[in-house]
C-alpha atoms as a PDB file:
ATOM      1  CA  UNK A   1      12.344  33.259   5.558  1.00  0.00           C
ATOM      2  CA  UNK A   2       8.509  33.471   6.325  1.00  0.00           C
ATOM      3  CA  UNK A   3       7.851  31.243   2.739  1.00  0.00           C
ATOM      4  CA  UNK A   4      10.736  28.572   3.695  1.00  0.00           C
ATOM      5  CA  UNK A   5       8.863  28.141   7.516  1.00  0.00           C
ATOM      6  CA  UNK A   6       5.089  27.986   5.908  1.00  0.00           C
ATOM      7  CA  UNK A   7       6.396  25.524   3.297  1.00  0.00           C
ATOM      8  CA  UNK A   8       8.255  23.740   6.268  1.00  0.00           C
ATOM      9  CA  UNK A   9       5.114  23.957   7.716  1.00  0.00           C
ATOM     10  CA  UNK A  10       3.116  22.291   5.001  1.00  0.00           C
ATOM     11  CA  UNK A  11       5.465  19.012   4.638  1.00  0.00           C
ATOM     12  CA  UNK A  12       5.057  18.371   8.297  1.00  0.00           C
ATOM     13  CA  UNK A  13       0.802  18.962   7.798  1.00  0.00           C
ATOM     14  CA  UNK A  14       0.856  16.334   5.215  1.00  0.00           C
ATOM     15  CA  UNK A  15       2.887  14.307   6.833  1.00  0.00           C
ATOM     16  CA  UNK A  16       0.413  14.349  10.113  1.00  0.00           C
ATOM     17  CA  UNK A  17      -2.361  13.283   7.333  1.00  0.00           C
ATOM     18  CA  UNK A  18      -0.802  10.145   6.429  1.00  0.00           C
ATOM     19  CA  UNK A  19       0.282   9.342   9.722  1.00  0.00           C
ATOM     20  CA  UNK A  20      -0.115  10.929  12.759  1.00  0.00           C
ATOM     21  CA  UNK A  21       2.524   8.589  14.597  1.00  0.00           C
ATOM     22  CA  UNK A  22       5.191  10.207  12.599  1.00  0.00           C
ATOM     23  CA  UNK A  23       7.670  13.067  12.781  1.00  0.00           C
ATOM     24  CA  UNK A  24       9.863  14.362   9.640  1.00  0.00           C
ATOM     25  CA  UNK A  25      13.602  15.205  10.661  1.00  0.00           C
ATOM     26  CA  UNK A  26      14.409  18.835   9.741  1.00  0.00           C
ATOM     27  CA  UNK A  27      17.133  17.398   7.315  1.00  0.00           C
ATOM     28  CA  UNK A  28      14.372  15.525   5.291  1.00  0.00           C
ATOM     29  CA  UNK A  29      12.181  18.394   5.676  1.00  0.00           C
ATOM     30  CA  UNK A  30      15.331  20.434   3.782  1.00  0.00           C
ATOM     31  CA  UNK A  31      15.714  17.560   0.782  1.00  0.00           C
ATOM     32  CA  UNK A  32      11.881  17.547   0.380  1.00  0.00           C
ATOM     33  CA  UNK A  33      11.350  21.133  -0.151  1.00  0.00           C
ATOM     34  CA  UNK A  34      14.571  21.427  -2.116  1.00  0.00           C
ATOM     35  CA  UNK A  35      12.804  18.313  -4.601  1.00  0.00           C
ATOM     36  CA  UNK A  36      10.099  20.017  -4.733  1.00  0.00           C
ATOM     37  CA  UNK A  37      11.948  23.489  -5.868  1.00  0.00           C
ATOM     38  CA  UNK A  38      13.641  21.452  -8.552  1.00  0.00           C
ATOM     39  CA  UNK A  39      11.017  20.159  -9.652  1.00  0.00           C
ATOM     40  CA  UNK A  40       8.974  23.445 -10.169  1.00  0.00           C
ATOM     41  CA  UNK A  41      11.891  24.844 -11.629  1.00  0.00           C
ATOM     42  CA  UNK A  42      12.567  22.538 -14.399  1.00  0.00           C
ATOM     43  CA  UNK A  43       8.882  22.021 -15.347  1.00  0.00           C
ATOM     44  CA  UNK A  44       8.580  25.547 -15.616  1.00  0.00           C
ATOM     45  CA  UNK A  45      11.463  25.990 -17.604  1.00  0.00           C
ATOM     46  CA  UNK A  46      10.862  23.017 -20.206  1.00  0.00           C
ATOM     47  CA  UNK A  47       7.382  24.375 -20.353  1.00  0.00           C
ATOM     48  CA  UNK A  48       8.672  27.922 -21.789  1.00  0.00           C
ATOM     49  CA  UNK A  49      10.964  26.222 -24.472  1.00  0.00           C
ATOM     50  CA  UNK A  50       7.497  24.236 -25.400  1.00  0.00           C
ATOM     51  CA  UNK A  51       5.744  28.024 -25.595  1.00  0.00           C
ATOM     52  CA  UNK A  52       8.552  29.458 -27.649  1.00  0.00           C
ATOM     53  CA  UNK A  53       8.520  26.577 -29.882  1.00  0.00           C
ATOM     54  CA  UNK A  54       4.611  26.769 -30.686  1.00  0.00           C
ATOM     55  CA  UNK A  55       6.075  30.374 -31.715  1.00  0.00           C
ATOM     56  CA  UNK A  56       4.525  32.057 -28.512  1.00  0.00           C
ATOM     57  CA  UNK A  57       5.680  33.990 -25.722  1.00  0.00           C
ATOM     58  CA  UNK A  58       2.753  33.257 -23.218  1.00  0.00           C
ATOM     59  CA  UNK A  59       3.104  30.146 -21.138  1.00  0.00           C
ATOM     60  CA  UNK A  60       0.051  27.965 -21.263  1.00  0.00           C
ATOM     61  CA  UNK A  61      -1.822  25.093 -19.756  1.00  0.00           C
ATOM     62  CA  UNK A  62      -1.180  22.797 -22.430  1.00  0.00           C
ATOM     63  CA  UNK A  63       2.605  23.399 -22.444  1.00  0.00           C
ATOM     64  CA  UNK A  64       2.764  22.478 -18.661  1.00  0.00           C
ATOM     65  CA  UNK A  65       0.453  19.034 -19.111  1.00  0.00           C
ATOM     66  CA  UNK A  66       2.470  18.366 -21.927  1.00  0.00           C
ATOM     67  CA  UNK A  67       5.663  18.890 -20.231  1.00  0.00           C
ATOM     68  CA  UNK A  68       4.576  16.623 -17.252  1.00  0.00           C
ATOM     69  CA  UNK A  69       3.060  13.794 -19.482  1.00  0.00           C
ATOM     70  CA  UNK A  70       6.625  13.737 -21.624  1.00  0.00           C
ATOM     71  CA  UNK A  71       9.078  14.000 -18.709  1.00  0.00           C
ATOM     72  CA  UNK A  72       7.369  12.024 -15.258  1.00  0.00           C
ATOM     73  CA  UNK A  73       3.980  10.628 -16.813  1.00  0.00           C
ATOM     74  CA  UNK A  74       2.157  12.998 -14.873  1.00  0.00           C
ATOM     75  CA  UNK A  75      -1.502  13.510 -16.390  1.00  0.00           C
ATOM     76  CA  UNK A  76      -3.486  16.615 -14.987  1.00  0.00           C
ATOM     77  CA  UNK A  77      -7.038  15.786 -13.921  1.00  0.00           C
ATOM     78  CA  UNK A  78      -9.414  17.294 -15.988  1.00  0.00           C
ATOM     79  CA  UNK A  79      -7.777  18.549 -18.706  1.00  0.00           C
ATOM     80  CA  UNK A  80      -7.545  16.400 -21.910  1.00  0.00           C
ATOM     81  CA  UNK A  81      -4.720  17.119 -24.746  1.00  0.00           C
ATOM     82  CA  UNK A  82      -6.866  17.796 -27.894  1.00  0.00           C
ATOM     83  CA  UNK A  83      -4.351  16.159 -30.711  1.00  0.00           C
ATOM     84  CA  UNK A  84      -5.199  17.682 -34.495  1.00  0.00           C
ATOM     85  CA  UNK A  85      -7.751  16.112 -36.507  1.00  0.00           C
ATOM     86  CA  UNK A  86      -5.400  16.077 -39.306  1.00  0.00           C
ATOM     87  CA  UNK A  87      -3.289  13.453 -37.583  1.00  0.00           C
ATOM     88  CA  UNK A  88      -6.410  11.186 -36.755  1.00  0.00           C
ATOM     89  CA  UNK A  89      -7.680  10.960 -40.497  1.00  0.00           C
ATOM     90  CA  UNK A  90      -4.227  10.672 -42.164  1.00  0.00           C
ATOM     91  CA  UNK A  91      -3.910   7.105 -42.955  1.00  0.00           C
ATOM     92  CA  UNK A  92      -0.995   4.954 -43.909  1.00  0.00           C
ATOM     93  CA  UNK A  93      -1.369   3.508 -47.130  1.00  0.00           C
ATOM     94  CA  UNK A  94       1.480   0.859 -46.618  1.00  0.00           C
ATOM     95  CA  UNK A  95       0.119  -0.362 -43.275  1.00  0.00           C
ATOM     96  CA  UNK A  96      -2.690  -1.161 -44.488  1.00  0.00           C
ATOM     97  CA  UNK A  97      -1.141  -3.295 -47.499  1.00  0.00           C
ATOM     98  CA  UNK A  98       1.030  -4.746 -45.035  1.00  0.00           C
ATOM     99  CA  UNK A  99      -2.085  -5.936 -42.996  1.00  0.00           C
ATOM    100  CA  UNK A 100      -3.752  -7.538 -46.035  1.00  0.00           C
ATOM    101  CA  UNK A 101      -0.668  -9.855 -46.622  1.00  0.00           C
ATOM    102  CA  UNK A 102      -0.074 -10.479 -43.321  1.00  0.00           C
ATOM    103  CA  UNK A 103      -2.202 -13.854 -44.204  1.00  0.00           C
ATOM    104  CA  UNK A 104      -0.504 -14.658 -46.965  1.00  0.00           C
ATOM    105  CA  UNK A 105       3.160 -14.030 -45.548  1.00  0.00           C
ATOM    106  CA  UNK A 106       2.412 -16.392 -42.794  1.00  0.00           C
ATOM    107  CA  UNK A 107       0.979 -19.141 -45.355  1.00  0.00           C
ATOM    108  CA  UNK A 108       4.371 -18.694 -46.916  1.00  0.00           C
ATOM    109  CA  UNK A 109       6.515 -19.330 -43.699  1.00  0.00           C
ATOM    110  CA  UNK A 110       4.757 -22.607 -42.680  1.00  0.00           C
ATOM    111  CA  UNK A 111       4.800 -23.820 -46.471  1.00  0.00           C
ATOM    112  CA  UNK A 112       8.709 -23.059 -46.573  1.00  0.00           C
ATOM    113  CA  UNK A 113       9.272 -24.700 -43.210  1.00  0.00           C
ATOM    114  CA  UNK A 114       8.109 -28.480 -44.216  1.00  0.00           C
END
């Protein structure tokens, strides 16, 4: 009961930082804390299945970032997801003919349409 009254206690010290003027009823003090318990709870759980599917059975940073960038767009300050180098030089080949006729193709269309 002590953790439910200091997280109680938390909300309503944030809440005096945005605005002193105002008061949270206990009822929205209830849904807040239970949001935020959710929350926790399904982030860490998504966060595991992204651990045991790297083959792993420590959770780590980058499974939590990359949890909260996939699911809410949440980006952690400070820490930047390193993608593989492999991915960066592999090139499509048919992109880049596609750009190259792009001019061509678009010759075409205005030729066909007078």
């Amino acid at each position: 009961m002590a953790v439910v009254s200091s997280k109680k206690r938390k909300i309503n010290e944030l809440v005096e930082q945005v605005d002193s003027q105002h008061e949270l009823d206990p009822m929205v003090t209830e849904i807040l804390l239970d949001i935020a318990d959710q929350f926790v709870s399904n982030t860490i759980v998504y966060s595991c299945m992204l651990a045991k599917l790297r083959g792993d059975n420590t959770l780590q940073l980058k499974d939590v970032n990359m949890c909260l960038e996939k699911n809410w767009n949440i980006r952690v300050p400070g820490y930047v997801v390193q993608e593989p180098a492999a991915k960066e030089a592999k090139k499509n080949p048919l992109v880049d003919r596609d750009r190259k006729m792009e001019p061509h193709v678009q010759v075409c269309q205005v030729d066909s349409v007078a």
